[in-house]
N, C-alpha and C. Protein backbone atom coordinates (compact mmCIF):
# COMPACT_ATOMS: atom_id res chain seq x y z
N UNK A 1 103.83 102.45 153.26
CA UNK A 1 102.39 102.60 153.32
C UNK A 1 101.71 101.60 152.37
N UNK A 2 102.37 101.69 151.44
CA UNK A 2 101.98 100.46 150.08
C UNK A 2 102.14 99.07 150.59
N UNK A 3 102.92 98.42 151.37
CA UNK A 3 102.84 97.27 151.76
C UNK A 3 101.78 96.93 152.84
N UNK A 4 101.33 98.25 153.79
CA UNK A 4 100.00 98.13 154.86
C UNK A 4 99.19 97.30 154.33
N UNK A 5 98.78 98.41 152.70
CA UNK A 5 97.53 97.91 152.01
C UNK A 5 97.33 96.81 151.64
N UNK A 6 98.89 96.00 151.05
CA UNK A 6 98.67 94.68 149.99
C UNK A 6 98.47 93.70 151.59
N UNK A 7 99.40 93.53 152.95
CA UNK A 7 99.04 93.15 154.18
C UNK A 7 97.35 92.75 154.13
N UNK A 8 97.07 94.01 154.54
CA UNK A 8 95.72 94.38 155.10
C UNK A 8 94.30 93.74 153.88
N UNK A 9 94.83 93.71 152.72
CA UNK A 9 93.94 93.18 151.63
C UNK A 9 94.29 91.80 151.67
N UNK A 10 95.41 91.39 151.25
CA UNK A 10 95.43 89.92 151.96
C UNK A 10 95.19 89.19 152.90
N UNK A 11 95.11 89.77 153.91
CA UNK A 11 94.13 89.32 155.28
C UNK A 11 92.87 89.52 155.14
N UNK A 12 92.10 90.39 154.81
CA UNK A 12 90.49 90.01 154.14
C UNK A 12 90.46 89.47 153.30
N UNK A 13 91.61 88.88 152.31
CA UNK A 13 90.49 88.02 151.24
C UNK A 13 90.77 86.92 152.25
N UNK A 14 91.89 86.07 152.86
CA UNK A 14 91.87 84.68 153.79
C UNK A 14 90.47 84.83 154.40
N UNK A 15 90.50 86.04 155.05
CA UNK A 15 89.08 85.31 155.88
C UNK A 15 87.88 85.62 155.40
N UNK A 16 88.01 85.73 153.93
CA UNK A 16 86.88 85.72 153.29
C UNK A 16 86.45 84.36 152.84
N UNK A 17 87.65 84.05 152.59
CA UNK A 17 88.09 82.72 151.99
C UNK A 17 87.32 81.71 152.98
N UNK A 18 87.96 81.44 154.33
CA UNK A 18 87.70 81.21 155.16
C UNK A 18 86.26 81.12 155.94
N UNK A 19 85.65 82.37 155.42
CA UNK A 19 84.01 81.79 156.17
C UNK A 19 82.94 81.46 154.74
N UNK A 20 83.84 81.67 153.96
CA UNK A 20 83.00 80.85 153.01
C UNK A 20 83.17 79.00 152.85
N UNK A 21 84.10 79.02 153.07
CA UNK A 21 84.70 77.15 152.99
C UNK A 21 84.30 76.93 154.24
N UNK A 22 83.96 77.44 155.51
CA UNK A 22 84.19 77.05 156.44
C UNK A 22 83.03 75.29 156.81
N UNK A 23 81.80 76.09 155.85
CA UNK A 23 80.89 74.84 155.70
C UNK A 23 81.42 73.12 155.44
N UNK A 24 82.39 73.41 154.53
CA UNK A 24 82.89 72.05 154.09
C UNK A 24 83.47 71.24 155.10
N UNK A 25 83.66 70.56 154.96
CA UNK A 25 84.20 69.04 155.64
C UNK A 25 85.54 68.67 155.51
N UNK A 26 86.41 69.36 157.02
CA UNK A 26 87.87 69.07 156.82
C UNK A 26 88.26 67.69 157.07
N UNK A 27 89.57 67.56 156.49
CA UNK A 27 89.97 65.42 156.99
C UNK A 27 90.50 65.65 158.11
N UNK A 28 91.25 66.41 158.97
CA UNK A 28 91.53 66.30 159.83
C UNK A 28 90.46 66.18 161.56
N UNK A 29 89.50 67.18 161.39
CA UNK A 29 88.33 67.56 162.12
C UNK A 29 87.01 67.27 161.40
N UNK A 30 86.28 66.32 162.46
CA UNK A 30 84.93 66.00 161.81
C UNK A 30 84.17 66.50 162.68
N UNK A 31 82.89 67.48 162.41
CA UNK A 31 82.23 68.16 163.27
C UNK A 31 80.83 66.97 163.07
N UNK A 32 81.08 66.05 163.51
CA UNK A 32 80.14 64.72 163.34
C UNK A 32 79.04 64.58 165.26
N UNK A 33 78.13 64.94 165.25
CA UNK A 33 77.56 65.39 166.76
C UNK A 33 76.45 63.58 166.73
N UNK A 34 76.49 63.24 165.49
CA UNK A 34 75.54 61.94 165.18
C UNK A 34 76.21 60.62 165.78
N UNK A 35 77.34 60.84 165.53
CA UNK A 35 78.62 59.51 165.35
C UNK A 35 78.55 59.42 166.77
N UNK A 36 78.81 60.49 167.83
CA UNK A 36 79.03 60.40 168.82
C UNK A 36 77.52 59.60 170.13
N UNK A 37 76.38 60.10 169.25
CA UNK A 37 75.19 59.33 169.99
C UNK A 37 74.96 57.86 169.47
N UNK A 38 75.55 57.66 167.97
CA UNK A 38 75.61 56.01 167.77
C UNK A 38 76.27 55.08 168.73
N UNK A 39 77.60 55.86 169.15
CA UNK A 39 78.75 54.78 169.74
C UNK A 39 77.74 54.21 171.14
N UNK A 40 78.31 53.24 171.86
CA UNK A 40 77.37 53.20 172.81
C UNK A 40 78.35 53.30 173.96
N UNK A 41 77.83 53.38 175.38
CA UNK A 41 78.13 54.15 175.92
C UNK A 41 79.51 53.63 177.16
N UNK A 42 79.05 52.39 177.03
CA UNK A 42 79.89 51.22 178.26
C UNK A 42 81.33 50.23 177.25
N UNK A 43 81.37 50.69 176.16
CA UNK A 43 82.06 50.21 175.15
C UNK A 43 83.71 50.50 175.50
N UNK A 44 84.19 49.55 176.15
CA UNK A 44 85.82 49.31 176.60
C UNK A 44 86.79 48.50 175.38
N UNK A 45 87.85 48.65 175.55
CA UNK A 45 88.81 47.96 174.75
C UNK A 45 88.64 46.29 174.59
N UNK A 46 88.26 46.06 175.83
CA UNK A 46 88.71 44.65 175.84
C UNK A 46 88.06 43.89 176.45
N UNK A 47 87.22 42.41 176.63
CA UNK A 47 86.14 42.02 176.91
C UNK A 47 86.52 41.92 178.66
N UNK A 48 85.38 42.15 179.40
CA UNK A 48 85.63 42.11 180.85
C UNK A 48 86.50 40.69 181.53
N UNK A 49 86.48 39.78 181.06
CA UNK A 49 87.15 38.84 181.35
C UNK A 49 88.42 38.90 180.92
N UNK A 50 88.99 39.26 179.92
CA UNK A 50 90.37 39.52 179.84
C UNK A 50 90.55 40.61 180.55
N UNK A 51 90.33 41.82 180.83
CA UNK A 51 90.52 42.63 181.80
C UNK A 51 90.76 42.08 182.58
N UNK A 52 89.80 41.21 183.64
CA UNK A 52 89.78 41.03 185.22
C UNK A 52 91.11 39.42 184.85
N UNK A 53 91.12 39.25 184.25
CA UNK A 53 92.41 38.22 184.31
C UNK A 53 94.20 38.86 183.89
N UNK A 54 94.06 40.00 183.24
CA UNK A 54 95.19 40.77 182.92
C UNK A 54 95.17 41.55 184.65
N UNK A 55 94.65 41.88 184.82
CA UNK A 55 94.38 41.95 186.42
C UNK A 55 94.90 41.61 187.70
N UNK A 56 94.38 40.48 187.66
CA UNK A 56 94.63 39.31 188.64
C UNK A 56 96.14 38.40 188.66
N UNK A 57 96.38 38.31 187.42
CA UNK A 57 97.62 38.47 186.93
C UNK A 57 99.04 38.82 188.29
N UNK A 58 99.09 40.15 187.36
CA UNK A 58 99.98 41.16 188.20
C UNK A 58 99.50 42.57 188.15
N UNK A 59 99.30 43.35 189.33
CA UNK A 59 98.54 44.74 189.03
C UNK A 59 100.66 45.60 188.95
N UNK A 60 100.12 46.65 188.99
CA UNK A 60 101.91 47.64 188.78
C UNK A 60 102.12 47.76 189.65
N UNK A 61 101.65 47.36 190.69
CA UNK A 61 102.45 48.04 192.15
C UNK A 61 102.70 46.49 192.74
N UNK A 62 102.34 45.16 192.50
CA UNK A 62 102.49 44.12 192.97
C UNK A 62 104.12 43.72 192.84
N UNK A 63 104.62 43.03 194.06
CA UNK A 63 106.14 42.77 193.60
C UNK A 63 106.25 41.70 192.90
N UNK A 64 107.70 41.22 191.60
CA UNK A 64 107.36 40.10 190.91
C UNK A 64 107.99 38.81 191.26
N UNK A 65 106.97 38.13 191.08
CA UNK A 65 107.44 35.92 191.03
C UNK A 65 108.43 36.10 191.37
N UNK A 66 109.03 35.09 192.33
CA UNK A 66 110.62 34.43 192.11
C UNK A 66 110.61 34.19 190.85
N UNK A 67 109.71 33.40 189.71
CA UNK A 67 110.12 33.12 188.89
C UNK A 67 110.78 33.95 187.82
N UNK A 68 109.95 35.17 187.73
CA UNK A 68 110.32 36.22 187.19
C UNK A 68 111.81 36.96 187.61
N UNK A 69 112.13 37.23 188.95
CA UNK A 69 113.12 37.80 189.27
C UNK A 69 114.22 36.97 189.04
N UNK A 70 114.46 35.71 189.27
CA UNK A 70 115.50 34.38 188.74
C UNK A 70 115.44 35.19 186.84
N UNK A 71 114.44 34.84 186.53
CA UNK A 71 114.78 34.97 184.45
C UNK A 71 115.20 36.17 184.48
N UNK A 72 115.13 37.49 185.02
CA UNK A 72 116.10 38.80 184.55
C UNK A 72 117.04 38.84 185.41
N UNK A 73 117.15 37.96 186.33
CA UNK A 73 118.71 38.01 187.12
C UNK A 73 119.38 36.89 186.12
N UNK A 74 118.94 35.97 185.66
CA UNK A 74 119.92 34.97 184.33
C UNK A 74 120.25 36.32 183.34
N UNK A 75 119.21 36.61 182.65
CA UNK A 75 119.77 37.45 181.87
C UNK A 75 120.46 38.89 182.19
N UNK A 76 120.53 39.70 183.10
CA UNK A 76 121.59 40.33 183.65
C UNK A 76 122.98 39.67 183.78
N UNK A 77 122.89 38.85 184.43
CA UNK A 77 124.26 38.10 184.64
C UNK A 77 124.58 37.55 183.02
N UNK A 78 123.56 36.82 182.32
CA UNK A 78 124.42 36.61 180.97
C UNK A 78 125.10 37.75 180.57
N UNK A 79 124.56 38.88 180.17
CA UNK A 79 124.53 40.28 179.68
C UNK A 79 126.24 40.48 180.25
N UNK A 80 126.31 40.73 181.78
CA UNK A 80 127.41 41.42 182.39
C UNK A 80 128.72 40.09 182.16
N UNK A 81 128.10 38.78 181.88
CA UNK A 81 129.23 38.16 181.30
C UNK A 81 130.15 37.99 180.62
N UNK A 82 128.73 38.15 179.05
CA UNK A 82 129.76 38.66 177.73
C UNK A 82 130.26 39.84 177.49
N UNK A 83 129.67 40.85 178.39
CA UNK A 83 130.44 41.92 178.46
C UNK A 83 131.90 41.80 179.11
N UNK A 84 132.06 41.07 180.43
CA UNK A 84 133.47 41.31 180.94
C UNK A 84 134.60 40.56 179.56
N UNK A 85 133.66 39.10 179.04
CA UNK A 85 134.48 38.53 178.31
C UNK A 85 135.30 39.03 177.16
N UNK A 86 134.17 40.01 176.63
CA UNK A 86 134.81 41.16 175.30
C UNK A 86 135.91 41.88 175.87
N UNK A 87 135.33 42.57 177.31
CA UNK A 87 136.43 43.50 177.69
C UNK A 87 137.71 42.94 177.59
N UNK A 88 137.76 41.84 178.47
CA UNK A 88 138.84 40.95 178.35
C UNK A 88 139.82 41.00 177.34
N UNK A 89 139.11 40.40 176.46
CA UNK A 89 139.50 39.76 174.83
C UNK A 89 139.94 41.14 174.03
N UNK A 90 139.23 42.09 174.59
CA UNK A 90 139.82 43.72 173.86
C UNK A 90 140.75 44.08 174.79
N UNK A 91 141.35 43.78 176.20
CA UNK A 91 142.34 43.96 176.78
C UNK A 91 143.68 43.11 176.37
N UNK A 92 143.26 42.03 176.07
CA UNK A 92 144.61 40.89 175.59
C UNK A 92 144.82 41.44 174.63
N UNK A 93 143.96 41.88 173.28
CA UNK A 93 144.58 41.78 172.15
C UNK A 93 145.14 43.21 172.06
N UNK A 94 144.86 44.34 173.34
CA UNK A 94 145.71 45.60 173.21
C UNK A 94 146.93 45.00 173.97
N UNK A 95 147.08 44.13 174.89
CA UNK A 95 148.69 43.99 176.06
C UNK A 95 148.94 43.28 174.51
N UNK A 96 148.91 42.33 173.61
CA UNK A 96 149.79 41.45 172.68
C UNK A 96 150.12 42.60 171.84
N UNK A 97 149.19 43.48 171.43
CA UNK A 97 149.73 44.58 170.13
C UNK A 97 150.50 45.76 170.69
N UNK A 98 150.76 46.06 172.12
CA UNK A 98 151.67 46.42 172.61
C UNK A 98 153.18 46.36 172.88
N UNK A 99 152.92 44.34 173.70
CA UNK A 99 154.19 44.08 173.52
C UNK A 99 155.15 43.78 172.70
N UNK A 100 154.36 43.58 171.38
CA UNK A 100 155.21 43.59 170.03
C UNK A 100 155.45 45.08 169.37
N UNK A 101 154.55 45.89 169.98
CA UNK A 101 155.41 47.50 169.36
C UNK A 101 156.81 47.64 169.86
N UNK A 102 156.56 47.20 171.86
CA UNK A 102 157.80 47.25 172.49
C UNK A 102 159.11 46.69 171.86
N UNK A 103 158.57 45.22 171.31
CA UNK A 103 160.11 44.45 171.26
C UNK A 103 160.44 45.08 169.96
N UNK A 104 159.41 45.15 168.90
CA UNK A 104 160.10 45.98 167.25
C UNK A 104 160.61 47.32 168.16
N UNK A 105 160.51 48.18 168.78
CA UNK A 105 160.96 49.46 169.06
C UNK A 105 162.31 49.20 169.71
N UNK A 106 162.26 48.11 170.50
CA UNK A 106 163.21 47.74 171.38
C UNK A 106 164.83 47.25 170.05
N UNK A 107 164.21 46.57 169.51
CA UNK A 107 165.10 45.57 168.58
C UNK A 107 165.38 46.84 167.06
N UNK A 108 164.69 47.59 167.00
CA UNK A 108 165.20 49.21 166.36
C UNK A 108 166.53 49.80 166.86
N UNK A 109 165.95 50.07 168.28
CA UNK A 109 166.99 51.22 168.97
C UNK A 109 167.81 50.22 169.29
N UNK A 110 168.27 49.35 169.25
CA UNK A 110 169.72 48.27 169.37
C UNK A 110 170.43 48.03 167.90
N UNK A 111 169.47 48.33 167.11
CA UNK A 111 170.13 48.24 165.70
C UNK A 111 170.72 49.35 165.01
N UNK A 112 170.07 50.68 165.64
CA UNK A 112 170.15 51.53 165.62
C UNK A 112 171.51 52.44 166.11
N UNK A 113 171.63 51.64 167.63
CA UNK A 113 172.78 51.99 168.64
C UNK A 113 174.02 50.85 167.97
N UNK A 114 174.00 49.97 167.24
CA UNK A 114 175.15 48.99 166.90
C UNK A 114 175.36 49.62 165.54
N UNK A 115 174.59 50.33 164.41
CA UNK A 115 175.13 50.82 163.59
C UNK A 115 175.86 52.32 163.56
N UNK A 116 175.33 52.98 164.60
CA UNK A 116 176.18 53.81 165.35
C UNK A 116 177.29 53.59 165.32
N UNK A 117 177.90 52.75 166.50
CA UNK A 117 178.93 52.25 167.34
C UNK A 117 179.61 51.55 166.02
N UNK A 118 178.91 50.92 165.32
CA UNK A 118 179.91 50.82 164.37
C UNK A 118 180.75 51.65 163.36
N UNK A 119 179.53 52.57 162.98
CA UNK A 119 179.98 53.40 162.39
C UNK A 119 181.43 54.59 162.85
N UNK A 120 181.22 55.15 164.13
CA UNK A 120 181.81 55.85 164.43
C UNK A 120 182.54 55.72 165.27
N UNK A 121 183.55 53.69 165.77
CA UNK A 121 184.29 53.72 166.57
C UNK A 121 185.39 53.48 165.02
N UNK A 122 186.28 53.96 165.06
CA UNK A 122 187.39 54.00 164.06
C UNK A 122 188.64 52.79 164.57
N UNK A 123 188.68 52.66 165.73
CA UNK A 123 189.23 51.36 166.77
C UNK A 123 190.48 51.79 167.11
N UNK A 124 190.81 53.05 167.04
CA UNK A 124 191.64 53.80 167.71
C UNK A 124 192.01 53.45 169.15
N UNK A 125 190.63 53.74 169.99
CA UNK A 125 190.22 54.25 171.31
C UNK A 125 189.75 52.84 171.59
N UNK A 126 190.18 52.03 172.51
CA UNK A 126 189.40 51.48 173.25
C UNK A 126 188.11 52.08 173.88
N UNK A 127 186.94 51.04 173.57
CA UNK A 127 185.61 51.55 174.49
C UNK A 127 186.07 51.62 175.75
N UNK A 128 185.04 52.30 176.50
CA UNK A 128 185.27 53.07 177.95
C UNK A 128 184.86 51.50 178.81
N UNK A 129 185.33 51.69 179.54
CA UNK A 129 185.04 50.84 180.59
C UNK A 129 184.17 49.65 181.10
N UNK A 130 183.15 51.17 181.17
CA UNK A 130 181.43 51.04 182.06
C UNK A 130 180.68 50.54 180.34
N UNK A 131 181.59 50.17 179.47
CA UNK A 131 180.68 49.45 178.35
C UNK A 131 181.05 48.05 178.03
N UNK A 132 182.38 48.05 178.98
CA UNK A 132 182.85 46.44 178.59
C UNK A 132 182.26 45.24 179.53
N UNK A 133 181.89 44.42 178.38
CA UNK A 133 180.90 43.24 178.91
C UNK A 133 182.17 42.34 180.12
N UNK A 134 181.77 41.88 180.97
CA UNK A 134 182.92 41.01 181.94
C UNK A 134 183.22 40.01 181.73
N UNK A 135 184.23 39.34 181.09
CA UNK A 135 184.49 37.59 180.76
C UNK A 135 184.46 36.91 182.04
């Protein structure tokens, strides 16, 4: 019940607050009714001649120049160039850092399989067969 009151008293003093300041002059909102009969009335961005030549120009629905369509078809095609070329150049340098994992992995497991074979033929036993190289 005690918190209703401190609520309910704090909301009348704001809008007490509130229609007393209300006179003053916020920065965000200017209640200025003068400013608006100074401006005059035909007052555009930009002098009528640059208008009607930004215009005449190209309107947005007009299709564009050969000349225009040639300069973003150069630069598309540059664009999709250096792109394939990177791809490229990031494809070679993954097949080269590949085929050297292969041959170190390769040139491992042979060093690997000969210290084996060395290790554990005692020369008892002739190797089997299907391992002898053919003179």
């Amino acid at each position: 019940m005690a918190w209703t009151r401190v609520l309910l008293l704090s909301l009348l003093a704001g809008v007490l607050l509130l229609s007393l300041f209300r006179e003053t002059q916020g920065a965000a909102v200017r209640d200025d009714k003068d400013a608006k009969s100074k401006e005059s009335p035909g007052r555009v961005f930009m002098e009528a001649s640059d208008a009607s030549h930004f215009l005449k120009r190209r309107s947005r629905r007009s299709p564009k120049s050969y000349a225009e369509m040639m300069a973003e078809y150069r630069v598309i095609r540059a664009t999709s160039e250096r792109r394939r070329e990177n791809q490229e150049e990031q494809r070679t340098e993954f097949e080269n850092y590949a085929e050297e994992e292969r041959d170190e992995q390769r040139e491992r497991t042979q060093e690997k399989n000969e210290q084996y074979r060395e290790y554990y033929y005692d020369g008892m036993y002739p190797r089997y067969p299907h391992h002898r190289h053919p003179h």
